[in-house]
C-alpha atoms as a PDB file:
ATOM      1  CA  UNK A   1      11.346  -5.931  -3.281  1.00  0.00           C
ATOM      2  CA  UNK A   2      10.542  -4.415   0.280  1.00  0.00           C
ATOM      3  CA  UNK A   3       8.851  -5.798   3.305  1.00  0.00           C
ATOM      4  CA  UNK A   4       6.359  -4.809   5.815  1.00  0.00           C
ATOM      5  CA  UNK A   5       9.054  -3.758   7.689  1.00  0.00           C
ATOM      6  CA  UNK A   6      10.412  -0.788   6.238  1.00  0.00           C
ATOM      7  CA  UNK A   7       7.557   0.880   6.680  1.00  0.00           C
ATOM      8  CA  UNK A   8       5.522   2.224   9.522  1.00  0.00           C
ATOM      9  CA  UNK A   9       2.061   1.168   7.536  1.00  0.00           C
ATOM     10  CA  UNK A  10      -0.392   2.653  11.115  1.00  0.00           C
ATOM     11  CA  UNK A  11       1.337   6.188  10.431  1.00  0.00           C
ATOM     12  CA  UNK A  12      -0.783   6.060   7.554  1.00  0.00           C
ATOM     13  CA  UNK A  13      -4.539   7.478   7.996  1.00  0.00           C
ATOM     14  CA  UNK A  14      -5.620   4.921   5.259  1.00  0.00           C
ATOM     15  CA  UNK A  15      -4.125   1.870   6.991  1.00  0.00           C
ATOM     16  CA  UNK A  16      -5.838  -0.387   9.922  1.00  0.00           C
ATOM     17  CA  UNK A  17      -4.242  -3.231  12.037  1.00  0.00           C
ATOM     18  CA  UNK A  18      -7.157  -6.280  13.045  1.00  0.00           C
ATOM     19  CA  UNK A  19      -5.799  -8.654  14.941  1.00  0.00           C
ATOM     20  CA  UNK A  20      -6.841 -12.083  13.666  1.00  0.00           C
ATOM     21  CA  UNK A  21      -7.449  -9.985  10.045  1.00  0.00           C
ATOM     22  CA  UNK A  22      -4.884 -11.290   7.619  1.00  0.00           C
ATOM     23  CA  UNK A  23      -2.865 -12.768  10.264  1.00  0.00           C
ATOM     24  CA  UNK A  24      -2.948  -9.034  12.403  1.00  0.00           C
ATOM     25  CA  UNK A  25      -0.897  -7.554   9.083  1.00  0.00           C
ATOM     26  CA  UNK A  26      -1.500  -4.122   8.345  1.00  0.00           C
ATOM     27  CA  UNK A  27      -4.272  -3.521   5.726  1.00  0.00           C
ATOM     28  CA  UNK A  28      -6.251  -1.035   4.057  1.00  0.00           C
ATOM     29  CA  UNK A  29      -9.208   0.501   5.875  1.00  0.00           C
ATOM     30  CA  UNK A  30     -11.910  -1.597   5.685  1.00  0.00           C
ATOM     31  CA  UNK A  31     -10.260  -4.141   3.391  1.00  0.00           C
ATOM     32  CA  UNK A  32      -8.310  -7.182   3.341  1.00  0.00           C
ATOM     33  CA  UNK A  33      -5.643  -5.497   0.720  1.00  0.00           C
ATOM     34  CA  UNK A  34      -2.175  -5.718   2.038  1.00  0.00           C
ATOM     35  CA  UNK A  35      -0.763  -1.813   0.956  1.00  0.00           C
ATOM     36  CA  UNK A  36       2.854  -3.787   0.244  1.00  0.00           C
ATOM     37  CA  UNK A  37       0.921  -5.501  -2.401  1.00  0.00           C
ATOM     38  CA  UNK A  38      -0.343  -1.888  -4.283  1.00  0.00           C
ATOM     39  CA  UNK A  39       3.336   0.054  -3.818  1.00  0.00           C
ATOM     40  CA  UNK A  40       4.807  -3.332  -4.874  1.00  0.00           C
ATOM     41  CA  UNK A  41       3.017  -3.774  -8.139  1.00  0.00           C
ATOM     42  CA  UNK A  42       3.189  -0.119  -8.887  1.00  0.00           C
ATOM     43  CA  UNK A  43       7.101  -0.554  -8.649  1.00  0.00           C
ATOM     44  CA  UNK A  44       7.217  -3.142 -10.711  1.00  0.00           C
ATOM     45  CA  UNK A  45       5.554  -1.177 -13.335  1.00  0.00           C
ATOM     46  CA  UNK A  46       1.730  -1.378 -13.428  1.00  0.00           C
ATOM     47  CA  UNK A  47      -0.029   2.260 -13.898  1.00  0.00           C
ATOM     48  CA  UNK A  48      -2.664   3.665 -11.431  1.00  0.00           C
ATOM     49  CA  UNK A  49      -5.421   2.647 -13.889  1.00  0.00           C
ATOM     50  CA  UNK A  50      -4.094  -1.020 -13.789  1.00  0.00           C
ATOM     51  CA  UNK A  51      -4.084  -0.438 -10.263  1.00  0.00           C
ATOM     52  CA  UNK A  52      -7.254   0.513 -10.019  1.00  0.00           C
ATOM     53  CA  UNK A  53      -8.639  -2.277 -12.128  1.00  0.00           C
ATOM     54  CA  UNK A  54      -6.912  -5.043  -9.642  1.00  0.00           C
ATOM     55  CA  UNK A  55      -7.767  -2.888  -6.485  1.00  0.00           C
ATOM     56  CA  UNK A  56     -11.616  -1.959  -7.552  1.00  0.00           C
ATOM     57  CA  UNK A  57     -13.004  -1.187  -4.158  1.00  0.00           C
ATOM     58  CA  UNK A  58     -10.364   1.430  -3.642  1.00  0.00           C
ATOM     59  CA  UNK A  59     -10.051   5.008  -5.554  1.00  0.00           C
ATOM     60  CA  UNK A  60      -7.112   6.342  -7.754  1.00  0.00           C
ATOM     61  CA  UNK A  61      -6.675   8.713  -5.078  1.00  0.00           C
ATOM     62  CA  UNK A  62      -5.913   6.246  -2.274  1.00  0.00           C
ATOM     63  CA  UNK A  63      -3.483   4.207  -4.305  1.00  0.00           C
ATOM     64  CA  UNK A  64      -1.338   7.525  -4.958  1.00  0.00           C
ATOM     65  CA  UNK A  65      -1.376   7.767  -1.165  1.00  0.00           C
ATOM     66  CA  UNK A  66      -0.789   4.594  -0.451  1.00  0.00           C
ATOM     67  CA  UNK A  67       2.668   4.495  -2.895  1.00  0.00           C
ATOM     68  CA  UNK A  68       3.809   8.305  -1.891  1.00  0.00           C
ATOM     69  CA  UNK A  69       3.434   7.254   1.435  1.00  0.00           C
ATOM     70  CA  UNK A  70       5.347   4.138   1.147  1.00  0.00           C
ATOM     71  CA  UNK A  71       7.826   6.231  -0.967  1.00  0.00           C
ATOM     72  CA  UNK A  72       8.339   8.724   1.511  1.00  0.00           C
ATOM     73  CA  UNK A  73       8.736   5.982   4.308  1.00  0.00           C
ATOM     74  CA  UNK A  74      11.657   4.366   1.924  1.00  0.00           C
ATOM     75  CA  UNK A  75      13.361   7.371   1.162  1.00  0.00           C
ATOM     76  CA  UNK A  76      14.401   9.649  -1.654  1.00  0.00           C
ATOM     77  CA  UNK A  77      15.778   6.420  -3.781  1.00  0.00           C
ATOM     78  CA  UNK A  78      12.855   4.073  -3.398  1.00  0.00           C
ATOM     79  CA  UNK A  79      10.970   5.368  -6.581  1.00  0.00           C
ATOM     80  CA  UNK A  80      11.653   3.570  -9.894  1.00  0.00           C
END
């Protein structure tokens, strides 16, 4: 399992820092979703759809960028 800190979540354009929002942790635009807790799942095996059924308010297509962003952050051996 990762951290927050091995990657630069406010490189991403979907990403927002609040301070006093979730404790000033990097979240999703307009959300209170941690993106650790997406790229996290989705490595542990869930599928975009379950994804998307968990994470309602956001689309298919942000939780591919969400997890290829995190991906690329990680490196070439971070995918499953």
């Amino acid at each position: 399992m990762h951290t927050d800190t091995d990657i630069d979540w406010l490189a991403c354009e979907l990403i927002e820092q609040i301070p006093g929002k979730v404790s000033g942790r990097p979240i999703v635009l307009g959300t209170r979703i941690l993106p650790d807790a997406i790229v996290d799942s989705y490595d542990l095996g869930e599928t975009l759809e379950e994804l998307r059924e968990g994470f309602p308010s956001l689309s298919v297509g942000q939780i591919k960028r969400l997890i290829e962003f995190a991906h690329d952050q990680r490196g070439p051996h971070s995918n499953p």
